[in-house]
Protein backbone atom coordinates (compact mmCIF):
# COMPACT_ATOMS: atom_id res chain seq x y z
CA UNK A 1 -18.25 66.92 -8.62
CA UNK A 2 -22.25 66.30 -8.39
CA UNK A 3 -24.03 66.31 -5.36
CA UNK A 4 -27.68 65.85 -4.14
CA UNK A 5 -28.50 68.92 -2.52
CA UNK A 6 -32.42 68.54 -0.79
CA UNK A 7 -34.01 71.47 0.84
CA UNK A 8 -34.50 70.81 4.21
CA UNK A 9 -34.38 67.50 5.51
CA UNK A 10 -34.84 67.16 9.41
CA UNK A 11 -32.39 66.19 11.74
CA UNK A 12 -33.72 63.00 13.19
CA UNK A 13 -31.11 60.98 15.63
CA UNK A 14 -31.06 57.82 17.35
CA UNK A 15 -32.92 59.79 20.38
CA UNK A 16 -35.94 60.72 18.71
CA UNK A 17 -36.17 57.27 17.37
CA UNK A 18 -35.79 55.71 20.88
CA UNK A 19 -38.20 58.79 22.71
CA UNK A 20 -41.06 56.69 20.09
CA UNK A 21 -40.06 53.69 20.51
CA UNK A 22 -41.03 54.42 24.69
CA UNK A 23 -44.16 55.81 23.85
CA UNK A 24 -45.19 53.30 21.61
CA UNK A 25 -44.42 50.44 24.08
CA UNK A 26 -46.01 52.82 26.85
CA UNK A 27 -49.59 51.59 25.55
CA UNK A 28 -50.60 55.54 25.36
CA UNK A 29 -49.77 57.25 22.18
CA UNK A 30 -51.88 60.13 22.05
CA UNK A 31 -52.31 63.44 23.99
CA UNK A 32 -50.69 62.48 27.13
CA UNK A 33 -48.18 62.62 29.81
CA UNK A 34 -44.99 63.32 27.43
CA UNK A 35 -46.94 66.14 25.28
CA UNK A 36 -47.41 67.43 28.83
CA UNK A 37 -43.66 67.55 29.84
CA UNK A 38 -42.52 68.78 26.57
CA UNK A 39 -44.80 71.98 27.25
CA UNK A 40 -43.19 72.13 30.83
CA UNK A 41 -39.68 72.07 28.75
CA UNK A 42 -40.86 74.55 26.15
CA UNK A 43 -42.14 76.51 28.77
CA UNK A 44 -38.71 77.27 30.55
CA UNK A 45 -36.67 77.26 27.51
CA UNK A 46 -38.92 80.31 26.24
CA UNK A 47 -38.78 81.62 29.90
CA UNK A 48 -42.66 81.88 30.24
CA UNK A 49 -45.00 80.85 32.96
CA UNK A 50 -46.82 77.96 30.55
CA UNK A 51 -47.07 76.41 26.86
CA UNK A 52 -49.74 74.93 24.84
CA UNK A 53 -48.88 72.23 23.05
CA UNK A 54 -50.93 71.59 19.76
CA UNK A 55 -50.84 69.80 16.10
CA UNK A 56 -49.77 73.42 14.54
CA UNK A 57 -48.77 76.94 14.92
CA UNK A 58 -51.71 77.50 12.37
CA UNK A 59 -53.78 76.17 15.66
CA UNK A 60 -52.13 78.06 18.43
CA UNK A 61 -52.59 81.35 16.31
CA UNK A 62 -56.35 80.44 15.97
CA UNK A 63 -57.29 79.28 18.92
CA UNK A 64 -55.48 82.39 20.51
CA UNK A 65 -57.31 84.35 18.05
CA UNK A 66 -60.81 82.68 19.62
CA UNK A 67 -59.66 82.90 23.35
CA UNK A 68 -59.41 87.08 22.92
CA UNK A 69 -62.88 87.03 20.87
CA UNK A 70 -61.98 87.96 17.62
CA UNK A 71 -65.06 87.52 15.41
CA UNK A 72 -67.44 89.69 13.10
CA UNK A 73 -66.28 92.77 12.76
CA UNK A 74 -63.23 92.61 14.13
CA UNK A 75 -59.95 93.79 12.27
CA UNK A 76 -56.53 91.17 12.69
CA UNK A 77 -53.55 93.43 10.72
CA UNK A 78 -51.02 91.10 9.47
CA UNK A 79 -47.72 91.19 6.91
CA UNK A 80 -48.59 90.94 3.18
CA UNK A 81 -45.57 88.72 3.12
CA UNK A 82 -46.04 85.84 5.05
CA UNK A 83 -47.74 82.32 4.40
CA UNK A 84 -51.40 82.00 4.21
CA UNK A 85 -52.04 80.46 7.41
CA UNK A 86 -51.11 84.25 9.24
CA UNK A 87 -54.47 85.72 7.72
CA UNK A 88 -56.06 82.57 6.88
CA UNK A 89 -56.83 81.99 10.98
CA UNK A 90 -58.32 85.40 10.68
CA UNK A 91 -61.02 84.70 8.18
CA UNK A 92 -61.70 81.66 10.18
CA UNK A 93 -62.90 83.07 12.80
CA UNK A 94 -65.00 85.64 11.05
CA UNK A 95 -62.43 88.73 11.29
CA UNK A 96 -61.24 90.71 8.72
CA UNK A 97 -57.83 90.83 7.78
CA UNK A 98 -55.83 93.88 7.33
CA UNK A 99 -52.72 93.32 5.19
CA UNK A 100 -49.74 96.00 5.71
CA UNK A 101 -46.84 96.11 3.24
CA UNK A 102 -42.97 95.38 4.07
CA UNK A 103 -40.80 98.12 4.44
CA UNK A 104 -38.57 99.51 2.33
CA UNK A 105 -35.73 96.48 0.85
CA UNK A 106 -37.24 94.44 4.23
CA UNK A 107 -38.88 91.23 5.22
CA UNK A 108 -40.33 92.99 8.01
CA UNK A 109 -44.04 95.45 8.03
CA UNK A 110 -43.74 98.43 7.69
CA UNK A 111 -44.08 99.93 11.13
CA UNK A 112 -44.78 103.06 10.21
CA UNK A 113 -47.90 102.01 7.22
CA UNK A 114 -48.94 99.65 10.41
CA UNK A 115 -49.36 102.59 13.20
CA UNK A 116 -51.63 103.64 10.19
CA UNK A 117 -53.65 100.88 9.44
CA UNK A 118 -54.59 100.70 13.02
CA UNK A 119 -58.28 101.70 13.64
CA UNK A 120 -60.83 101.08 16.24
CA UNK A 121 -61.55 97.76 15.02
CA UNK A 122 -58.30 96.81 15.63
CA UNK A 123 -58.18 93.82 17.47
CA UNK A 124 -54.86 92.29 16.84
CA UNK A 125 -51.49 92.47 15.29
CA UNK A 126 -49.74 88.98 14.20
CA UNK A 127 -46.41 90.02 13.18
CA UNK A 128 -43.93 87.57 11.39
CA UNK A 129 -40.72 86.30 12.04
CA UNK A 130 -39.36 85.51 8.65
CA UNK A 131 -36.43 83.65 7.80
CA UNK A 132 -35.68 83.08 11.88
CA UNK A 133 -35.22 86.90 12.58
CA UNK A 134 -37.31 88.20 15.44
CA UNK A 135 -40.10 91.49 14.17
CA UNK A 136 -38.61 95.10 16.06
CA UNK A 137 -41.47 93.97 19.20
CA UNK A 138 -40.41 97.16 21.20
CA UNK A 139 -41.41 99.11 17.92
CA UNK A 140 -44.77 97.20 17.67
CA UNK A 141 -45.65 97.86 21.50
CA UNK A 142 -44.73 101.51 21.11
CA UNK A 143 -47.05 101.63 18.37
CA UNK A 144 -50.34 100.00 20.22
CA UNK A 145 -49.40 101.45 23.48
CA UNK A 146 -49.69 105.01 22.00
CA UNK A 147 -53.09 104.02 20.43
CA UNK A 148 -54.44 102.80 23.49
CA UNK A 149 -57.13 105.58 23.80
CA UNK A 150 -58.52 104.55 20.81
CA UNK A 151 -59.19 100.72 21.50
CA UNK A 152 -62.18 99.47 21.98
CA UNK A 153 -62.43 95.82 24.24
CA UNK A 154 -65.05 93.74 23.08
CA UNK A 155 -66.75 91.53 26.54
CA UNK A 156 -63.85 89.08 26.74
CA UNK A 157 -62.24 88.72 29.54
CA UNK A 158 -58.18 89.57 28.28
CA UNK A 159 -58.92 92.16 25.61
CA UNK A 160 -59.95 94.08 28.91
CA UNK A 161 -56.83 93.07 30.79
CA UNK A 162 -54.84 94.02 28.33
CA UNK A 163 -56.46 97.38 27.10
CA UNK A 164 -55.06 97.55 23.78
CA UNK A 165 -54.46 96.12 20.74
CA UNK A 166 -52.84 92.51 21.04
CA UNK A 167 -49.50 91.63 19.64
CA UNK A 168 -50.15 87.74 18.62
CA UNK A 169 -46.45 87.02 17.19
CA UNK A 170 -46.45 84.49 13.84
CA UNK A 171 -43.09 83.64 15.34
CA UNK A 172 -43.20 80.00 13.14
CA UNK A 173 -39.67 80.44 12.17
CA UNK A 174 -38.49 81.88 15.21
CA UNK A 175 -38.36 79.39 17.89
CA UNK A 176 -35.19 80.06 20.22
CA UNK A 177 -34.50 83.93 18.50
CA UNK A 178 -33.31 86.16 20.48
CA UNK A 179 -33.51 89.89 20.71
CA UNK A 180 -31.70 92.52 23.10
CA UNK A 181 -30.76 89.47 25.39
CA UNK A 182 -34.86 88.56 25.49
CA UNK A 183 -35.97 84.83 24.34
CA UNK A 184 -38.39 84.59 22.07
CA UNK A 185 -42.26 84.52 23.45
CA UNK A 186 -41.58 86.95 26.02
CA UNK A 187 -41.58 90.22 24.19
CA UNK A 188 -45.55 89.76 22.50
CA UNK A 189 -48.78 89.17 24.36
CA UNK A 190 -48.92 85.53 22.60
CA UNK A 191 -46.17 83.57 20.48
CA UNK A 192 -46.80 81.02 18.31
CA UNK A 193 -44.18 78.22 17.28
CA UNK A 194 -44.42 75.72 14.43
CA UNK A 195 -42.82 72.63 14.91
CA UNK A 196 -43.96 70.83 11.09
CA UNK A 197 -41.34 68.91 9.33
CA UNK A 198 -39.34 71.42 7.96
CA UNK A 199 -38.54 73.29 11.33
CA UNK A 200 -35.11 73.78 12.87
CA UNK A 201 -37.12 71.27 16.04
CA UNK A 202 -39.70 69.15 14.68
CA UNK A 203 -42.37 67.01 16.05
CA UNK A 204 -43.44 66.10 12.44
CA UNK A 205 -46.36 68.11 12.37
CA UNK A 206 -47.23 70.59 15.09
CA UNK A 207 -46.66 74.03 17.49
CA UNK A 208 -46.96 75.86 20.07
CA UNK A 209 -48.52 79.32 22.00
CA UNK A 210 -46.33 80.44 25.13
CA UNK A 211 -47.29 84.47 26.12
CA UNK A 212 -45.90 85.76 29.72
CA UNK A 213 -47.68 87.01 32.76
CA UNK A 214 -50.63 88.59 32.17
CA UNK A 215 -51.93 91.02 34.50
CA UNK A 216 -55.11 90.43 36.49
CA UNK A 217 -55.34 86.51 34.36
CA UNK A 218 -54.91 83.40 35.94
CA UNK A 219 -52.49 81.37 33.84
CA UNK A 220 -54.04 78.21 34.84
CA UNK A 221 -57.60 79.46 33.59
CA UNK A 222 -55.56 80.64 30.14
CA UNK A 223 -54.39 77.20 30.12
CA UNK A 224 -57.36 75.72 30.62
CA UNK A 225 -59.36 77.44 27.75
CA UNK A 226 -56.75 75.95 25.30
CA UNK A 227 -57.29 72.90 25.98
CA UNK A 228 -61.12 73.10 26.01
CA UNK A 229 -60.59 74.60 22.46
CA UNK A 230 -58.20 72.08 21.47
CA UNK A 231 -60.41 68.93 22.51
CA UNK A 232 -63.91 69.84 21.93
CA UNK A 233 -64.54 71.54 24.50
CA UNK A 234 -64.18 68.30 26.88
CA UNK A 235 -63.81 69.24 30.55
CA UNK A 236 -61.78 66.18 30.66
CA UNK A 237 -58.83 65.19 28.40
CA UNK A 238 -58.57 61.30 27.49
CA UNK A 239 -55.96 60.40 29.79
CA UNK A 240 -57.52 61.53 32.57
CA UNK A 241 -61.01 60.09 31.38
CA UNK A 242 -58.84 56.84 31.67
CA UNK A 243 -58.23 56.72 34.72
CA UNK A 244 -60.18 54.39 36.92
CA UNK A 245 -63.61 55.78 37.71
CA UNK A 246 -63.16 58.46 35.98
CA UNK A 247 -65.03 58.34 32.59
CA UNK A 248 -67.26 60.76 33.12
CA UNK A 249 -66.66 64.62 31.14
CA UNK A 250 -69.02 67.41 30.35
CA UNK A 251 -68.80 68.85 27.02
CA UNK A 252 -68.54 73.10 27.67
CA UNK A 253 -68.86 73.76 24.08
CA UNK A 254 -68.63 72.56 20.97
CA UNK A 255 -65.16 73.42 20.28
CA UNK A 256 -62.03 72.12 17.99
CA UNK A 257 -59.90 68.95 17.74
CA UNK A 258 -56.37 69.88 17.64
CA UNK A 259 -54.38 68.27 20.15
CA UNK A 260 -50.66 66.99 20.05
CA UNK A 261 -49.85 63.05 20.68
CA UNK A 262 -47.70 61.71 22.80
CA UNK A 263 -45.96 59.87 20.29
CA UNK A 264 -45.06 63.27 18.23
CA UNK A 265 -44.32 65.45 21.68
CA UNK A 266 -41.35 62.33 21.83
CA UNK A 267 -40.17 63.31 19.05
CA UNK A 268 -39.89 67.54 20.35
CA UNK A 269 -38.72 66.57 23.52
CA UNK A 270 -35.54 64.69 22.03
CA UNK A 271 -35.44 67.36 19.28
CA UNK A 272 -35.51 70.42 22.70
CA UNK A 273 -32.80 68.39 24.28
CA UNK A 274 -30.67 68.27 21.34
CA UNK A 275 -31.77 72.09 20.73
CA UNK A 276 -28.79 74.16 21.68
CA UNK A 277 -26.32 72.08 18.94
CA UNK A 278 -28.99 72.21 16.33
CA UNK A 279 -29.02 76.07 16.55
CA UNK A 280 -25.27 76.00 16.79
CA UNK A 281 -24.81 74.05 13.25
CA UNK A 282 -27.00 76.57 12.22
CA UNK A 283 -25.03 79.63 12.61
CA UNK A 284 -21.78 78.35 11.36
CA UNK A 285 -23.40 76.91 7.97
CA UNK A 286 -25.23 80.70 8.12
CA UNK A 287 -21.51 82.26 8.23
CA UNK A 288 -20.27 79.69 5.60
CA UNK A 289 -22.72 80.44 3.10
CA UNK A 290 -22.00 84.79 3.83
CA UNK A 291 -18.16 83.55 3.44
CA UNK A 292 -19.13 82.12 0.28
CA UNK A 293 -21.51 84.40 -0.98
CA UNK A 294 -20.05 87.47 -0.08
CA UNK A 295 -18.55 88.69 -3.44
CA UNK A 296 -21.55 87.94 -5.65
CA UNK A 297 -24.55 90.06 -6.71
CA UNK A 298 -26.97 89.38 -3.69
CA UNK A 299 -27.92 90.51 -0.95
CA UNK A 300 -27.84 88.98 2.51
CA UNK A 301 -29.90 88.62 5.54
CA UNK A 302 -28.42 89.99 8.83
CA UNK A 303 -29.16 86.70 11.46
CA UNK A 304 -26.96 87.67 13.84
CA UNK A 305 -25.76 90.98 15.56
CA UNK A 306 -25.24 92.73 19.03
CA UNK A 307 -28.87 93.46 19.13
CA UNK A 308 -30.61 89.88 18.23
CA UNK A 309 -29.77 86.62 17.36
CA UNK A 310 -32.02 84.60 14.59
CA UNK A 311 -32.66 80.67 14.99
CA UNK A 312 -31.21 80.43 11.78
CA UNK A 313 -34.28 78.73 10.33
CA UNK A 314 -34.04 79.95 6.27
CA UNK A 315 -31.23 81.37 4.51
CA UNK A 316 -32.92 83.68 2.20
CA UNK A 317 -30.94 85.93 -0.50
CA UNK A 318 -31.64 88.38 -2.98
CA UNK A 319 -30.56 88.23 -6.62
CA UNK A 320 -29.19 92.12 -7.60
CA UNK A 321 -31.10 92.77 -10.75
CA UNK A 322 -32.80 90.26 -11.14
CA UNK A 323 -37.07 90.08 -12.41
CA UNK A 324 -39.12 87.45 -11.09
CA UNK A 325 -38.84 85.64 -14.09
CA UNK A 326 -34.71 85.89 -14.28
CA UNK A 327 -35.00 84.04 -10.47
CA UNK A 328 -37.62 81.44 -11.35
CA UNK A 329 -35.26 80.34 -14.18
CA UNK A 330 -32.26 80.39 -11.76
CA UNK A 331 -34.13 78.23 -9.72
CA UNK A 332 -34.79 75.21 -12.20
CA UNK A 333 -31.50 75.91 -13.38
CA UNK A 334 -30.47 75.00 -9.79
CA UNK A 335 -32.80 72.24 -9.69
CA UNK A 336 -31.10 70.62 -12.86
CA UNK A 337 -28.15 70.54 -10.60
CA UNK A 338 -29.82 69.02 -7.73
CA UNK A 339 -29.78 71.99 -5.75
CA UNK A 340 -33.16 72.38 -4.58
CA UNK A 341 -34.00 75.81 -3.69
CA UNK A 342 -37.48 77.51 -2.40
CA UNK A 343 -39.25 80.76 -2.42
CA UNK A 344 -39.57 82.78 0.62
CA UNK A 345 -42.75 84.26 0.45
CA UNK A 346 -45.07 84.94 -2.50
CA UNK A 347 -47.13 87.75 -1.24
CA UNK A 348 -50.53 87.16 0.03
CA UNK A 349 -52.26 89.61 -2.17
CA UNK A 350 -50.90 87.74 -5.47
CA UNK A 351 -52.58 84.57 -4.86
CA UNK A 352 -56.51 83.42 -5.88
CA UNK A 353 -57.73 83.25 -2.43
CA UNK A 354 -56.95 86.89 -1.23
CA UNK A 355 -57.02 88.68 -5.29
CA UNK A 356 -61.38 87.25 -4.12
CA UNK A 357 -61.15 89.94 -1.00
CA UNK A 358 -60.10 92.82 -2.73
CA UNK A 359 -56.45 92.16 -2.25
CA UNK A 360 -54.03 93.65 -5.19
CA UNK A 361 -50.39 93.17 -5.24
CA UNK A 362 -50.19 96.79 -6.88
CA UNK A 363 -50.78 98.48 -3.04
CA UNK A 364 -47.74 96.25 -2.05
CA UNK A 365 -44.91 97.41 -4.08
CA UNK A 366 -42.36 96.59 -1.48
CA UNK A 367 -43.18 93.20 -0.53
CA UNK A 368 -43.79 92.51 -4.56
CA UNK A 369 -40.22 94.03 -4.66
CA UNK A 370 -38.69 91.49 -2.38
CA UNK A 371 -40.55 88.51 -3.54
CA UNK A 372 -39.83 89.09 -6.89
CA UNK A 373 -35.86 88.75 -6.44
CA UNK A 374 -35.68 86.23 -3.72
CA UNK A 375 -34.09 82.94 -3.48
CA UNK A 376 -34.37 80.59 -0.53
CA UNK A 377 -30.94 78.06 -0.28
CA UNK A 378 -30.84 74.83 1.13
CA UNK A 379 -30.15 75.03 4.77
CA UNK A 380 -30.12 71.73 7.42
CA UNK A 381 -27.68 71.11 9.75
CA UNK A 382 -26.28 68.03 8.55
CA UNK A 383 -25.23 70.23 5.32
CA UNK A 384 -21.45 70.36 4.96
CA UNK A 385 -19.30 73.24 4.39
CA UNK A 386 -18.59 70.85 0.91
CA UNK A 387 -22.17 71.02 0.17
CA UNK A 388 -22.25 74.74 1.10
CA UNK A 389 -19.39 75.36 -1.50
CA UNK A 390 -21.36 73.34 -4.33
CA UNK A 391 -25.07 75.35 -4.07
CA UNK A 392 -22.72 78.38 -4.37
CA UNK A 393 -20.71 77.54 -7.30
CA UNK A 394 -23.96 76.62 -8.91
CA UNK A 395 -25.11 79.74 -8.32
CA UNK A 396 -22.02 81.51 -9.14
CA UNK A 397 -22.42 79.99 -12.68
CA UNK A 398 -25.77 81.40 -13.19
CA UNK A 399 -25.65 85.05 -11.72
């Protein structure tokens, strides 16, 4: 039997549809009083004093980046495997960008090659949360609390409160993880969530920064500075420049325009309310495919345990034996079948862009090593254990 297998379609129900519908017929379809109560809701669902809602997580890692003062001179350490936008944001703001391999047969840095690659330019850290699974955090703030001697706070106002290197968690994939019984956006400085099209909850195109109490900071005034960032430095968002009498706003700065609508924040909030089943589907289509996969040459991700549980956002596998060539012709093979299947991440260093900065994937062998095997299956939650047993069998053929 032939199915149509796409990637990763989003789940979009009768709710979301009528959440825009409201907004439209509201009058006010951009930044508003809905994108406001969705960060209230994401804000107690990650179990943090506030949220910033904005159009991506590329955004909320920036703009985070530019609230601590990361500029010139400055070092940001990141994952060689991870999407461009976790070191792009550092070359935006003028930083350098300090790219530590995987570990051994992992998705994860290695912790041990980042305790090293700390210096006292070190800034930041922006872990990633690949595939849904939550970074080791406890690891990572073991690591900067024992080089806290050696950090050296620029004059900004939270690299002082803090003290140390700042965890800023690339947690794009990660949105509801858990880990030792902790939600996700509690266990790093700053966490930042992508909510684009292709994410477990979607607003279309968008994200999210949540980070818990902050000693000696006013979460208010941390509030406020996003959304100065966010909307060009306005001391007045638009919908309260409606309001009668009100027109008036000083500009603070000349600043960035990267707000969320109203009419997408609909959209999250159905997509938040609906969360808990979404995640859910998840798991059991995440135990169907191990079920399934289980006696064939690859190896699996571990989502779920008595220490963490992932959000289930990728299900990525590695082919036993397999060169990168071998897996790129499995994939179109798959394709031919109407499988479509993805590739979970090309390391940074092997691309045009970072090969310019004196990248080279030869200092990465590890994350080459992963890359170069890995195959990313279709996973949605309207996928059926039927369609779960057909991406297999294709792949069963072709191993």
């Amino acid at each position: 039997m032939h199915k149509n297998i796409p990637f990763s379609p989003p789940d979009i129900s009768q709710t979301e549809i009528v959440g825009v519908i409201e907004v439209l017929r509201s009058g006010w379809i951009t930044t508003g009083p809905i994108t406001k109560q969705f960060e209230k809701e994401i804000a107690r669902y990650c179990a943090t004093p506030r949220a910033v809602c904005l159009n991506s997580a590329t955004s909320a890692m920036e703009l985070t980046l530019r609230i601590l003062g990361v500029g010139p001179g400055d070092e940001v350490i990141t994952s060689a495997y991870t999407y461009t936008s976790s070191a792009s944001v550092i070359i935006h703001c003028g930083a350098t960008p300090i790219l530590v391999d995987t570990a051994p047969d992992s998705f994860e840095m290695d912790y041990q090659a980042l305790d090293k690659a700390i210096s006292p330019r070190t800034k930041a850290i922006i872990p990633v949360d690949i595939a849904g699974i939550m970074c080791d955090y406890d690891t990572i703030m073991t690591i900067v609390q024992n080089k806290k001697k050696a950090f050296k706070p620029s004059d900004n106002r939270l690299q002082q409160a803090f003290g140390r290197v700042i965890i800023l968690a690339d947690a794009a994939h990660s949105f509801g993880a858990t880990s030792k019984g902790r939600t996700n956006g509690t266990l790093s400085d700053f966490t930042c969530f992508s909510f684009h099209a292709v994410k477990n909850l979607t607003t279309a195109e968008g994200g999210a920064v949540v980070w818990p109490e902050i000693n000696g900071i006013d979460n208010d005034w941390l509030y406020h500075e996003y959304m100065l960032l966010s909307l060009h430095g306005q001391s007045k968002d638009a919908f309260n420049k409606n309001r009668s009498g009100s027109w008036e706003y000083d500009i603070i700065y000349p600043a960035y325009k990267c707000n969320l609508p109203d009419i997408l924040a609909a959209i999250g909030l159905a997509q938040l309310h609906r969360y808990p089943h979404l995640l859910e589907k998840r798991r059991k289509l995440i135990e169907s495919y191990n079920e399934f996969l289980g006696k064939l040459p690859v190896i699996l991700l571990d989502h779920y345990n008595d220490q963490r549980t992932g959000s289930g956002h990728l299900y990525l596998i590695r082919l036993k034996d397999k060169t990168e060539e071998q897996r790129n012709v499995i994939l179109t093979k798959m394709a031919e079948q109407s499988v479509s299947c993805n590739v979970h991440f090309k390391p940074l260093p092997m691309f045009t862009a970072y090969k310019a900065i004196g990248f080279d994937i030869c200092n990465y062998p590890n994350a080459y090593n992963q890359y170069r095997n890995e195959l990313t299956l279709p996973l949605y939650s309207s996928l059926s254990t039927d369609d779960i047993h057909y991406v297999c069998s294709c792949l069963a053929h072709l191993l």
